[in-house]
Protein backbone atom coordinates (compact mmCIF):
# COMPACT_ATOMS: atom_id res chain seq x y z
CA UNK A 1 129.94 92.76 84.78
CA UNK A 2 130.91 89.20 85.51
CA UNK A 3 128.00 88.01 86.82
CA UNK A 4 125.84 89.74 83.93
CA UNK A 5 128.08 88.19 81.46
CA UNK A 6 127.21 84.40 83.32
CA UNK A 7 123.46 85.43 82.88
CA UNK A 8 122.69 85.56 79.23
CA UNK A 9 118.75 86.25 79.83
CA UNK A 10 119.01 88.95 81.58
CA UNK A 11 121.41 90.57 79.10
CA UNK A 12 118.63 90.04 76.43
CA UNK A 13 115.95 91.23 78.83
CA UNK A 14 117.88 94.14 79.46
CA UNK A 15 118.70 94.89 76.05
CA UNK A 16 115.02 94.21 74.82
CA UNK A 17 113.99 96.77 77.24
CA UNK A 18 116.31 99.37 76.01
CA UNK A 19 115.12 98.94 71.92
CA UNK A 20 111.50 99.66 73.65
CA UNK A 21 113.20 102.85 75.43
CA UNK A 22 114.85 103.81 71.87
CA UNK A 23 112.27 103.53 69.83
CA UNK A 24 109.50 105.36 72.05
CA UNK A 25 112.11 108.16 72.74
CA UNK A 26 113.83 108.44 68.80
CA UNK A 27 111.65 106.46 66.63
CA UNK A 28 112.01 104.01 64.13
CA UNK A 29 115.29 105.86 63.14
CA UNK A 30 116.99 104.37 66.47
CA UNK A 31 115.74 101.16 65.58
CA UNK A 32 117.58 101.54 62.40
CA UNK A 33 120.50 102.78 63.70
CA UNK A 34 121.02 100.59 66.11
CA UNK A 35 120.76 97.70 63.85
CA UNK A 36 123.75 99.28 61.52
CA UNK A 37 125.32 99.72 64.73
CA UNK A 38 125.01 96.15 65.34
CA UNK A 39 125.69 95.11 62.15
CA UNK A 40 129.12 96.84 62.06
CA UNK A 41 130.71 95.46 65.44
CA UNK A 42 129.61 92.44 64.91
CA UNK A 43 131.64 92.37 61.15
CA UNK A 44 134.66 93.14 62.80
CA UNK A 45 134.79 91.24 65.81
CA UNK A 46 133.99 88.13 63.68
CA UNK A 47 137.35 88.59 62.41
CA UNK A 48 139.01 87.78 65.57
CA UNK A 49 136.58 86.72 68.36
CA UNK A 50 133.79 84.59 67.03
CA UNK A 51 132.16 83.91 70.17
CA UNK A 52 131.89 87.82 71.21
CA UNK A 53 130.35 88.63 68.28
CA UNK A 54 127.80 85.63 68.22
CA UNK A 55 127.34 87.46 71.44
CA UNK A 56 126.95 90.88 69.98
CA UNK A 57 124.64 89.55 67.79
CA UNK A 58 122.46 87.81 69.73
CA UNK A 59 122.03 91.50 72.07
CA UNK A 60 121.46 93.45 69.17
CA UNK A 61 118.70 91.01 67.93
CA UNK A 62 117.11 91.51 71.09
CA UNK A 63 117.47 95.30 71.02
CA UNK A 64 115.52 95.17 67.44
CA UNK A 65 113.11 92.64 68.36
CA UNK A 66 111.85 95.11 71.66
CA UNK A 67 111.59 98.08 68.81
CA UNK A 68 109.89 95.84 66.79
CA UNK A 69 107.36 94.88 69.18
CA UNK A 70 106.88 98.39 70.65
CA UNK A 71 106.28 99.76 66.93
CA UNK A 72 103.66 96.82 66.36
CA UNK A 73 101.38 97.49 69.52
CA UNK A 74 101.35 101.04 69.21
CA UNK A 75 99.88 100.54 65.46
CA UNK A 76 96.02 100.74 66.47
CA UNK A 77 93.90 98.42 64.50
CA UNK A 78 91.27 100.05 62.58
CA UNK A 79 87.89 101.10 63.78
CA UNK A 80 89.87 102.02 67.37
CA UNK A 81 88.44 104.65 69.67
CA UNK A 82 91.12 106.59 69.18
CA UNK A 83 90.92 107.24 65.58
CA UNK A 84 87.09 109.51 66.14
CA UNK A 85 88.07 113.21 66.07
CA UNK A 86 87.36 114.95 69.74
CA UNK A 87 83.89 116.36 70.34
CA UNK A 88 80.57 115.25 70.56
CA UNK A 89 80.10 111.36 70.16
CA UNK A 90 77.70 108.55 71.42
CA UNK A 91 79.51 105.24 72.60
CA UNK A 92 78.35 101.61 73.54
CA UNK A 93 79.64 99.61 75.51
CA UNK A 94 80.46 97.31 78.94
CA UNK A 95 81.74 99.02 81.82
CA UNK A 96 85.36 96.68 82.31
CA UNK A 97 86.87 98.05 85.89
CA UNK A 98 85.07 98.71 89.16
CA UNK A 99 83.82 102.14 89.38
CA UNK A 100 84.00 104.96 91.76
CA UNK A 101 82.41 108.01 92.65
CA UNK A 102 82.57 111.40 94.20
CA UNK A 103 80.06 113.60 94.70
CA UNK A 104 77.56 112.25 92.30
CA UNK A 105 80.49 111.69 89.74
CA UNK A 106 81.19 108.34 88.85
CA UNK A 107 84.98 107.44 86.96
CA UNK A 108 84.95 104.17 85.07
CA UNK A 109 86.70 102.37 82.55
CA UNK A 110 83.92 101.59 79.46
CA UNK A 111 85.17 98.99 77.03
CA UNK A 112 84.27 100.11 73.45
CA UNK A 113 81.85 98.25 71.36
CA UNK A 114 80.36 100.16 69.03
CA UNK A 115 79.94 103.66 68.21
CA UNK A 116 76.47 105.37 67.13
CA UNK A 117 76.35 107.61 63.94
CA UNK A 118 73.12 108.83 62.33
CA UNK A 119 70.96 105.97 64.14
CA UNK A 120 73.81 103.72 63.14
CA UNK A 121 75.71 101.47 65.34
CA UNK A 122 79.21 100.53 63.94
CA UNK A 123 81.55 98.47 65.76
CA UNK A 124 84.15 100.02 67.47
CA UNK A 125 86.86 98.61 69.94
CA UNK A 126 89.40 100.38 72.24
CA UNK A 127 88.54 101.74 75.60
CA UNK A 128 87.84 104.98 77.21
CA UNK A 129 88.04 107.16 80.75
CA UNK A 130 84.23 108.01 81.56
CA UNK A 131 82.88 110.70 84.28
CA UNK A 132 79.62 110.36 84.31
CA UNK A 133 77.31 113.15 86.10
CA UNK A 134 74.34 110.76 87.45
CA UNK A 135 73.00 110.25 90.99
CA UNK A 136 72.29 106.69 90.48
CA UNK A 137 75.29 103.86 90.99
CA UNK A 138 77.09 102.49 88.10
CA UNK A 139 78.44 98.59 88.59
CA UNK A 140 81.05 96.29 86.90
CA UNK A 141 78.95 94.32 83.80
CA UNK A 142 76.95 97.17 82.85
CA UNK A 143 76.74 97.89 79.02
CA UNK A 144 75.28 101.85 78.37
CA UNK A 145 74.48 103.72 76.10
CA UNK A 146 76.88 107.26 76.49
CA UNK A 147 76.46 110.55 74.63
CA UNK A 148 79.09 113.64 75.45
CA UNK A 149 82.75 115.02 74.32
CA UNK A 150 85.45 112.85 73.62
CA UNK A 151 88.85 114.24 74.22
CA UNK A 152 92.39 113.26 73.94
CA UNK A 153 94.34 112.85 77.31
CA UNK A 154 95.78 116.01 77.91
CA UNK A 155 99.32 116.92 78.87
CA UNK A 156 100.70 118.04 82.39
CA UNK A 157 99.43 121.48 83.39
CA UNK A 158 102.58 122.51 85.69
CA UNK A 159 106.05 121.19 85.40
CA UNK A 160 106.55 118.02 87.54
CA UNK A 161 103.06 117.12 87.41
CA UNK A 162 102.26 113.41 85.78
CA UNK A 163 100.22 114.05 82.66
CA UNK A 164 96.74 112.01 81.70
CA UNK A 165 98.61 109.58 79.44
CA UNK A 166 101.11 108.68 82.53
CA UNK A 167 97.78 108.46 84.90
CA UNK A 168 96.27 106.83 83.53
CA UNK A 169 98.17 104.47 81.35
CA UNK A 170 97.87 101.19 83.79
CA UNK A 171 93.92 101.65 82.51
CA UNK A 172 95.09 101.22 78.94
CA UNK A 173 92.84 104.24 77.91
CA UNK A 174 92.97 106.13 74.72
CA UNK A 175 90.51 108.72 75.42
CA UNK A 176 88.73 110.78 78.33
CA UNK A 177 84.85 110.88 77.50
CA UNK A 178 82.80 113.54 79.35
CA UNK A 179 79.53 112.91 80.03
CA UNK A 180 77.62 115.96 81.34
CA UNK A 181 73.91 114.77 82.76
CA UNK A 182 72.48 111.59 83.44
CA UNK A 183 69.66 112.44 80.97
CA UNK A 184 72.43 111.29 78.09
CA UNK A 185 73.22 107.89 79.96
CA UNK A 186 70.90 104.71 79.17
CA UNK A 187 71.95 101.77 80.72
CA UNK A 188 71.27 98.77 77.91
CA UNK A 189 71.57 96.00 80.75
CA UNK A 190 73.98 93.36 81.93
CA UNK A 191 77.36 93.50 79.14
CA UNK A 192 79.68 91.54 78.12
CA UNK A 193 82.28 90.28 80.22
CA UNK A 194 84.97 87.80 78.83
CA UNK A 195 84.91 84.20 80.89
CA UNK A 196 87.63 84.94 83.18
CA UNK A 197 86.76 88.34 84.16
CA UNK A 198 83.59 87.48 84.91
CA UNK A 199 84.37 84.83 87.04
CA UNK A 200 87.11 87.23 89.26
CA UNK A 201 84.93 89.56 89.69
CA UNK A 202 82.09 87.03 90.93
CA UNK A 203 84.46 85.68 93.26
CA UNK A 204 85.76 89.43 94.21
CA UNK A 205 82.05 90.15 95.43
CA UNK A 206 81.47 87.13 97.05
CA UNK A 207 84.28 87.19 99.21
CA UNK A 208 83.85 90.82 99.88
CA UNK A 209 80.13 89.25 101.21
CA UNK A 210 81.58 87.11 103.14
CA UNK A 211 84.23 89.10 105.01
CA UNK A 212 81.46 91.56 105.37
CA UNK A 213 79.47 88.97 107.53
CA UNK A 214 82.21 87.05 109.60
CA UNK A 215 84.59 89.97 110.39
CA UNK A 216 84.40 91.43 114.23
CA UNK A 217 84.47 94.76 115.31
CA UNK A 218 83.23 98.48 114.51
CA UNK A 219 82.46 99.23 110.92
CA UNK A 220 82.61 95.70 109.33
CA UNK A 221 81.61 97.22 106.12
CA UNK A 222 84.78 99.31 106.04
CA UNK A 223 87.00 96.58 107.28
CA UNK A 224 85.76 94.00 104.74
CA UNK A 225 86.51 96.76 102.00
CA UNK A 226 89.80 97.28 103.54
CA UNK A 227 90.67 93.57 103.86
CA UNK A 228 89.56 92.78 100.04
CA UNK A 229 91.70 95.45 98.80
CA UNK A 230 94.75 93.49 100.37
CA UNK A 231 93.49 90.35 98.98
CA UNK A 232 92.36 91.03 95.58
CA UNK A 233 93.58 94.91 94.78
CA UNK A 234 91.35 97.98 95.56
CA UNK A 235 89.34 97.71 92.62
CA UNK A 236 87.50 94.82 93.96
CA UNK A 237 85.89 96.44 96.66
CA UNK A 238 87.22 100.42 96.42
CA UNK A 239 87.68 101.62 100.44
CA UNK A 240 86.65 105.31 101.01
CA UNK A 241 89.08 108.12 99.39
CA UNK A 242 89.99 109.15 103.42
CA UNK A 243 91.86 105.30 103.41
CA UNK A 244 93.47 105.34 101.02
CA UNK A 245 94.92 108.66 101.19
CA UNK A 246 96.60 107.70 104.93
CA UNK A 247 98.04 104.73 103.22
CA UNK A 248 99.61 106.87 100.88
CA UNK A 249 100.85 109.75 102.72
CA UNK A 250 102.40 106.55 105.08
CA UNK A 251 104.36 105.25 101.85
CA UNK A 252 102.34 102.00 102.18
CA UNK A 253 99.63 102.63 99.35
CA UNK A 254 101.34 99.08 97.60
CA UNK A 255 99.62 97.26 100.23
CA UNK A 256 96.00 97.86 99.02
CA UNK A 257 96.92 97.44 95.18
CA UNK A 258 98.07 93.67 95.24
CA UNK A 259 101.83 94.03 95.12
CA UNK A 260 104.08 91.11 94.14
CA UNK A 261 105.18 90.32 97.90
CA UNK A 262 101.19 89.45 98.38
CA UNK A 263 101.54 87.01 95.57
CA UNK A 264 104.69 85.69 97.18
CA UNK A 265 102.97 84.94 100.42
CA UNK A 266 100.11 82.74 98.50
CA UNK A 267 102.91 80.97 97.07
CA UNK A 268 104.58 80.27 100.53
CA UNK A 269 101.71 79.58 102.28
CA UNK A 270 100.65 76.41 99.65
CA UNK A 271 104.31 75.66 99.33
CA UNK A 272 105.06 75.37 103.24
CA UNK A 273 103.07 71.64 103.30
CA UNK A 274 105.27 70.44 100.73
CA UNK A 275 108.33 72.07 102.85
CA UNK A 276 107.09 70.53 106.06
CA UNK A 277 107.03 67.19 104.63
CA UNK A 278 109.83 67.10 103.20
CA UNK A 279 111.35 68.02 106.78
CA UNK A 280 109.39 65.45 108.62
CA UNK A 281 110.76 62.77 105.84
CA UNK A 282 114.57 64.13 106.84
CA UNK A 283 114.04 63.05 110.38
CA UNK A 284 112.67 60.05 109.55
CA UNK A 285 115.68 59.01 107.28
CA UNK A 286 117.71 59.99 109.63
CA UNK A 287 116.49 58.41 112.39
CA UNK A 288 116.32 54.96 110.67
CA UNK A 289 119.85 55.54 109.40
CA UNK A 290 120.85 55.89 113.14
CA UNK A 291 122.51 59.33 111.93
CA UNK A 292 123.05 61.85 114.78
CA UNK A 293 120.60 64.50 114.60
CA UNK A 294 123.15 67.34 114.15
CA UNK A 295 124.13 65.58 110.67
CA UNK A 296 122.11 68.37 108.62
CA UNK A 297 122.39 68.18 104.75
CA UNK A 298 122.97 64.15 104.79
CA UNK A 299 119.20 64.28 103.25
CA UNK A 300 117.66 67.09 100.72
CA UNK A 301 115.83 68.93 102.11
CA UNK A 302 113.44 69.32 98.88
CA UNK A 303 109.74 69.68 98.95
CA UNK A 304 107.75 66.96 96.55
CA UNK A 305 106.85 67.50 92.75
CA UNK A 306 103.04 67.71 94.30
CA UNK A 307 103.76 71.07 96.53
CA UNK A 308 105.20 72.77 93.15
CA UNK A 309 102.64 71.68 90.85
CA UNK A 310 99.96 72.85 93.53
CA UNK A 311 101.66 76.35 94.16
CA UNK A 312 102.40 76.82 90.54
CA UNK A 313 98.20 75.96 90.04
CA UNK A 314 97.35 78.24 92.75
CA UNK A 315 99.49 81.75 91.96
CA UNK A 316 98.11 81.35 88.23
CA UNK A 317 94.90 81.40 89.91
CA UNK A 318 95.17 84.19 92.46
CA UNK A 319 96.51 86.23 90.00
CA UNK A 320 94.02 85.78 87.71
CA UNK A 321 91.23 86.54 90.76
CA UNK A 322 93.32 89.62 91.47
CA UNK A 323 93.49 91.23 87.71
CA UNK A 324 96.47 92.99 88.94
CA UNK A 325 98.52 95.16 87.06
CA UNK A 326 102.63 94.23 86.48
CA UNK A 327 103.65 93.94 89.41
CA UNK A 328 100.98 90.74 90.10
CA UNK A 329 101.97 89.69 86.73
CA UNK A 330 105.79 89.88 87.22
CA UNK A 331 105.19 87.84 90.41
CA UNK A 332 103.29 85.11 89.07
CA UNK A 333 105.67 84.70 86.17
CA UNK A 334 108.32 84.28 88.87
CA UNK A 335 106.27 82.30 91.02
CA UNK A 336 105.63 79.62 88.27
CA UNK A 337 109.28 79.83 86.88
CA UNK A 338 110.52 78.88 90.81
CA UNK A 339 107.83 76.23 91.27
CA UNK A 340 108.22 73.92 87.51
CA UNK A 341 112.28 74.63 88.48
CA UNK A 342 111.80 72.80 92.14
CA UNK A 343 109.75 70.51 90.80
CA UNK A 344 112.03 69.28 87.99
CA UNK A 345 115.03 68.79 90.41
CA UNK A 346 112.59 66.09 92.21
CA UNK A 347 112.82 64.09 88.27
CA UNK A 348 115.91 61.97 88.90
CA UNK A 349 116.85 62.07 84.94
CA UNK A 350 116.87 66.08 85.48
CA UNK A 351 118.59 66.32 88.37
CA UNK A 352 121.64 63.47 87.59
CA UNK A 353 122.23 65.74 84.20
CA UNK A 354 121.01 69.68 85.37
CA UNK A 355 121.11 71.06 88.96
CA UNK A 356 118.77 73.28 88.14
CA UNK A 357 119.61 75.96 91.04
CA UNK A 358 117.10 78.60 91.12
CA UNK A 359 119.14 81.93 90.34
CA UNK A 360 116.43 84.92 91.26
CA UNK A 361 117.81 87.34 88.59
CA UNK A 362 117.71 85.42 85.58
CA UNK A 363 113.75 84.62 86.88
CA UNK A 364 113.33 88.04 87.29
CA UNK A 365 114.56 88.89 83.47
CA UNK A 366 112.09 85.50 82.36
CA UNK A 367 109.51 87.80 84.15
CA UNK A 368 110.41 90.78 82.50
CA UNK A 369 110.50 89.59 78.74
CA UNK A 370 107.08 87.67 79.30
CA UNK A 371 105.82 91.07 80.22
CA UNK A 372 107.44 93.33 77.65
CA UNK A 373 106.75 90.68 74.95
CA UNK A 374 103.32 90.66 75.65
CA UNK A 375 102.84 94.35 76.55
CA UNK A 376 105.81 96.66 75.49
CA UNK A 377 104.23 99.82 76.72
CA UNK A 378 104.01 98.10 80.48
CA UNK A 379 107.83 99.48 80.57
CA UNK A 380 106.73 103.21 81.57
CA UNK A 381 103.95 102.12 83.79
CA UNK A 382 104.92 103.12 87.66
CA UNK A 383 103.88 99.83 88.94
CA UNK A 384 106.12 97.96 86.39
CA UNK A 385 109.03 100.31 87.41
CA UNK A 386 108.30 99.93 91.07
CA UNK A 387 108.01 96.24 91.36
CA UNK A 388 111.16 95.35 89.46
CA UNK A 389 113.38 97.77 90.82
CA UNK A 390 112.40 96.66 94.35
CA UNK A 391 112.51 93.35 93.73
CA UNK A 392 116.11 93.75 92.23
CA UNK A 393 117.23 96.03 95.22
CA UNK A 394 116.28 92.90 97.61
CA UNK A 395 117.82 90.30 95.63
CA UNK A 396 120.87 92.22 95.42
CA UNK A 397 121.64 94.32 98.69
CA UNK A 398 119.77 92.17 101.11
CA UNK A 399 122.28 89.56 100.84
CA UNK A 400 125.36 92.01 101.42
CA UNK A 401 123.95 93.96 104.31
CA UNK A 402 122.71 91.12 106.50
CA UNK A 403 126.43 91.18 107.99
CA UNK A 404 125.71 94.65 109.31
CA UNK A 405 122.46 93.09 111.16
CA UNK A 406 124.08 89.90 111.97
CA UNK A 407 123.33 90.75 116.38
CA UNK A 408 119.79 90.50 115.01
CA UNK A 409 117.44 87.41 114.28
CA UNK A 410 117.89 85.82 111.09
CA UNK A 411 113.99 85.88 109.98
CA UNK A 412 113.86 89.81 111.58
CA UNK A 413 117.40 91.14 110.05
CA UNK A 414 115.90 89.87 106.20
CA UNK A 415 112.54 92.05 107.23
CA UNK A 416 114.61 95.17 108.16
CA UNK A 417 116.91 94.78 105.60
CA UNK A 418 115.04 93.88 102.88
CA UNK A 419 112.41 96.64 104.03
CA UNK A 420 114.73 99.70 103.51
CA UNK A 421 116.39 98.13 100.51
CA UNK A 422 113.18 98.58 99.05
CA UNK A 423 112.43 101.99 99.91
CA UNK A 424 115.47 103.00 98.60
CA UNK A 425 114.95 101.75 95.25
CA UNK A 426 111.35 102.81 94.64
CA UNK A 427 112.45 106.37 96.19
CA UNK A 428 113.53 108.17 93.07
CA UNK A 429 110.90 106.35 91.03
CA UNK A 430 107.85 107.91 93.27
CA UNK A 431 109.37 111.57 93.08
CA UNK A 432 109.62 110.71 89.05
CA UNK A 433 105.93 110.04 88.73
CA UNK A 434 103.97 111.43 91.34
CA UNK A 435 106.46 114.04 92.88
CA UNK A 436 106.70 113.26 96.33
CA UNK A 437 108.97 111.57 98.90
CA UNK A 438 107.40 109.16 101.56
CA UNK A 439 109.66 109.48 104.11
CA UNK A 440 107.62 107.60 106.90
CA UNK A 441 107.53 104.44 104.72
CA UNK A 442 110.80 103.53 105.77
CA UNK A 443 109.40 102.75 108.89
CA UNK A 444 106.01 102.15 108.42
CA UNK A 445 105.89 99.40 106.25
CA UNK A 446 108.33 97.33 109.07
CA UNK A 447 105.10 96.96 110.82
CA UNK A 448 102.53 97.43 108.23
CA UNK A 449 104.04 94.37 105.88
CA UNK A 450 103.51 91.63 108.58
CA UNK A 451 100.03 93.12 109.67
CA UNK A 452 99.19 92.87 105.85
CA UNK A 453 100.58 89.14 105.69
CA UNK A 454 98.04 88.29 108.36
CA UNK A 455 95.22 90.27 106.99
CA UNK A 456 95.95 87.96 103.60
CA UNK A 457 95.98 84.58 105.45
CA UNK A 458 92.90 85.67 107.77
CA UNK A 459 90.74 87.41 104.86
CA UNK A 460 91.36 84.11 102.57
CA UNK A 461 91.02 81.37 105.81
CA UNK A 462 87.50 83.61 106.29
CA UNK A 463 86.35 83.35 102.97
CA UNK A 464 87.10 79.37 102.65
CA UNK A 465 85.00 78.49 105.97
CA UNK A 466 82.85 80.59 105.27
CA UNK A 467 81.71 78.37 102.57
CA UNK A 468 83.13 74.98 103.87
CA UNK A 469 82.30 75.80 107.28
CA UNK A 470 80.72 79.28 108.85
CA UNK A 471 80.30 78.24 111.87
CA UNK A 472 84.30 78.33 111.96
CA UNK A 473 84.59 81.78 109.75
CA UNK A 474 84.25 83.92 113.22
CA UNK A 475 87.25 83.20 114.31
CA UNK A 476 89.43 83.54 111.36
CA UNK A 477 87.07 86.73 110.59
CA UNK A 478 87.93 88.07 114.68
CA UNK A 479 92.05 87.64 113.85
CA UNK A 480 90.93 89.78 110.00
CA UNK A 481 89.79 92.43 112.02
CA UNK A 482 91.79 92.89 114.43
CA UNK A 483 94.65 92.86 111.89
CA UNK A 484 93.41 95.16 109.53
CA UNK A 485 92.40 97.74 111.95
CA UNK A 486 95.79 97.19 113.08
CA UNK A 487 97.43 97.97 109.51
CA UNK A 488 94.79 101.28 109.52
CA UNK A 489 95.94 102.52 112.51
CA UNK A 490 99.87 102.01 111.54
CA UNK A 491 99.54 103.87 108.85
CA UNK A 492 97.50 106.33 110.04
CA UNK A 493 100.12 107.00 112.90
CA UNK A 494 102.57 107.35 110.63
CA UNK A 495 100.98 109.63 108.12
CA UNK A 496 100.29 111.98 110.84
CA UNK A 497 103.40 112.90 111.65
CA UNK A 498 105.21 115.89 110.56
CA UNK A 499 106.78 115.68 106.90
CA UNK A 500 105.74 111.83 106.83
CA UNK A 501 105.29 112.58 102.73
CA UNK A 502 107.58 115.81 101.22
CA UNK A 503 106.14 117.24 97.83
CA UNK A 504 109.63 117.61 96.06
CA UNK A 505 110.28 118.69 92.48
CA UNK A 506 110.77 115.69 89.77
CA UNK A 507 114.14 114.58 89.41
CA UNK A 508 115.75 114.58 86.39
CA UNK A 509 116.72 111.39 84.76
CA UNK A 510 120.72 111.78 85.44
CA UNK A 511 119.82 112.31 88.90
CA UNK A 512 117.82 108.81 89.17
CA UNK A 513 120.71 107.09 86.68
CA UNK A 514 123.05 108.15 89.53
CA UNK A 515 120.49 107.27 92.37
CA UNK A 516 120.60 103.69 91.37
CA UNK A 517 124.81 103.86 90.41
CA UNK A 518 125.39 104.87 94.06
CA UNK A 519 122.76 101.84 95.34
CA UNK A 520 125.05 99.75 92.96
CA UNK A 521 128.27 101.20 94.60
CA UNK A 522 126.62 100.55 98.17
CA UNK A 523 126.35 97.20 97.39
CA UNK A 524 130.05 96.99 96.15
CA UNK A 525 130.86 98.72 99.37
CA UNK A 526 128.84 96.37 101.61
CA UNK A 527 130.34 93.36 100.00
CA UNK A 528 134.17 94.45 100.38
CA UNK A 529 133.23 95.10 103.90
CA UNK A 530 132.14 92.44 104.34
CA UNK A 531 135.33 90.58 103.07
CA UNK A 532 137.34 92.42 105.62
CA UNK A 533 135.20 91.25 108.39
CA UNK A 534 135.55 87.49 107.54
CA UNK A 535 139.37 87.83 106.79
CA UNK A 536 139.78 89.49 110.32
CA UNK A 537 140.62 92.76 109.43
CA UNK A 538 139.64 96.16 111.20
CA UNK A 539 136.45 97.68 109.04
């Protein structure tokens, strides 16, 4: 409680996420409530403690000001999508996400323009879940022309199955829109794409060209599709339905959908110059000081304002390329936090009057109230649930449990460790929404996760000679292949075996409370253990 007390931000995030919870589970009555609530303890501890209730206040500000901004974006504007009754309608508009078929049935996301009436076209706005019947091949850019039956998103059919509005919800859908024969389809032409999604998903295909071309090995089409999807998510360049179900059944399905740890490494990798440097600059100080070289610490070791301003450049980039869902977003939000942090402790006015030390939860809680702020309803998507409760199980058991790994390398105890940590956080979270247990990911990803890191360096290092210099792009494209056939195979060894992913029931939300109480208690455990170890005393 201490050390949530020291961090105010992530008080407020966590309190901003729970008037979002209220409010979507009560209504506006909690929101009320909570602010009489509020009201009340704050009147009478401002009797006696001024400074607690200031506190009090400030939390139950927060509370209302999630509540308020849940209540705000779920008000539709008028002329939305979702305000046409269900049945028979005729939409226009620009196909936003990369589509996919099976068996002559193609699934897209169609951004809403306008909506046809009597010969009429009226704008509309919002989007919709198409299946279109057609034999021909629907792209990204496309604006059509769409006749069939609008419905709502239905519920779940069977208890513990995920209903239409929780599938779909990362799509930001409204409506399902059936659309029976191709005969009621007319493509209008090329639509229209804002500036920046146009550009990532020029630079998606182009790379997916490129890998296509310069990657070695059997199937090149499939391992270019394969290698994209780690790069830029696996709606750039969608790999067959047989791929992506091994990775799934293997528990590493988060490797082809742009997780934050991909983000991570592009922030590393254009970080480690500046970190280099600044080690090379340490050695020469200390040689020209005549200190002996086991004098470590004598000079910061602190990478220059120009390797902070480049990574911070280059995540907002990526993850604008990738068009990733929260998790990309929570990273790059980090990301940028960590980078304008290290690069204001090189200011010497900064760092005489702030330290500035990098604490990784209060980032983490910056992160989360960008996200909530700017979309509320991101709090019951799976991939905002899964990235920040992994992310918080690393930051906060790693740490403890590398004494129990301490026989093993430093850089190869934090992969284990970190690794499992993870599993065990996203565990109940993957029964919640999709009702099943990957138990082979605790083992697969240990290999799959470094296979994936050099897929990302190899893919990118292909595309970038490939238009600097191709007759270099072989050889980065050889060490792509190899790699992701590598990362295939891994998983598909793993999702093989018997009971690698159990179909359980879904958990009940007092069981998944107490999941993560006893992951808090672990970490309680781990840490007085680990006291006893450095006092001397039997464990």
């Amino acid at each position: 409680m201490q050390d949530l007390t020291h961090r105010p931000l992530v008080c407020a995030a966590l309190t901003f996420a729970a008037g979002i919870a209220a409010v979507s589970t009560v209504g506006g009555l909690a929101l009320a409530a909570a602010g009489a609530l509020g009201a009340c303890v704050v009147a009478a501890l401002a009797v006696r403690r001024r400074g607690l209730a200031a506190g009090f206040a400030l939390l139950a500000l927060a509370g209302a000001a999630g509540g308020l901004t849940f209540v705000m974006s779920s008000a539709g504007p008028t002329g939305d999508v979702s305000a046409l009754p269900p049945g028979g309608q005729t939409l226009v508009g620009t196909v936003a996400e990369v589509p996919w078929s099976s068996q002559d049935v193609w699934r897209f996301v169609l951004d809403v323009e306008a909506h046809a009436e009597e010969s009429q076209l009226e704008p509309m706005s919002g989007r919709v879940y198409v299946r279109l019947i057609t034999g021909g091949a629907v792209q990204r850019g496309q604006r059509w022309r769409l006749t069939g039956k609008l419905r709502p998103l239905r519920e779940a059919a069977n208890p513990g199955q995920r209903s239409e509005a929780e599938r779909l919800a990362p799509l930001r859908v409204s409506r399902v829109f059936m659309v029976g024969t191709e005969e009621l389809a007319d493509l209008l032409g090329p639509g229209r794409l804002d500036p920046i999604s146009a550009h990532a998903f020029a630079a998606q295909q182009g790379a997916v060209r490129l890998l296509e071309r310069h990657v070695s090995g059997p199937y090149p089409e499939l391992t270019a599709a394969v290698a994209a999807s780690v790069v830029f998510g696996v709606h750039a360049a969608p790999p067959p339905y047989e791929i992506t179900e091994t990775f799934r059944r293997a528990g590493t399905i988060h490797l082809l959908v742009v997780s934050g740890a991909m983000v991570s490494m592009v922030f590393a990798l254009v970080f480690l110059p500046g970190l280099v440097g600044a080690a090379w600059r340490r050695v020469l100080a200390e040689r020209q000081s005549g200190w002996p070289s086991g004098a470590q610490g004598r000079v910061r070791l602190r990478p220059g304002l120009w390797a902070a301003g480049v990574a911070v450049v280059v995540v907002i980039y990526y993850a604008t390329l990738t068009e990733g869902g929260p998790a990309v977003a929570r990273a790059a939000v980090m990301g940028v936090v960590t980078g304008i942090a290290i690069g204001l402790r090189r200011l010497p006015a900064v760092a005489r009057e702030h330290g500035l030390n990098v604490d990784y939860y209060t980032i983490l809680a910056a992160a989360g109230l960008v996200l909530l702020a700017a979309t509320p309803e991101a709090l019951f998507y799976p991939g905002f649930q899964l990235s920040f409760a992994a992310v918080w199980a690393i930051l906060y058991l790693t740490p403890k449990a590398m004494c129990l790994v301490s026989w093993l390398p430093k850089w190869l105890g934090y992969t284990i460790v970190g690794t499992i940590a993870a599993q065990l956080a996203t565990f109940p979270l993957l029964a919640w929404h999709y009702g099943q247990a990957p138990i082979a990911g605790f083992a697969a990803n240990l290999l799959a996760i470094p296979l994936a890191g050099v897929v990302l360096v190899s893919a990118m290092a292909t595309c970038a000679l490939g238009v600097v210099l191709p007759w270099l792009a072989p050889i980065a494209g050889w060490i792509c292949g190899h790699a992701t056939r590598g990362m295939i195979w891994t998983s598909a060894a793993f999702a093989s075996l018997p009971g690698a992913t159990i179909d359980i029931a879904r958990p009940s939300a007092v069981a998944v409370i107490l999941w993560y109480a006893g992951l808090v208690a672990l970490g309680v455990g781990i840490r007085r253990l680990q006291s006893r170890c450095q006092r001397g005393s039997p464990a």
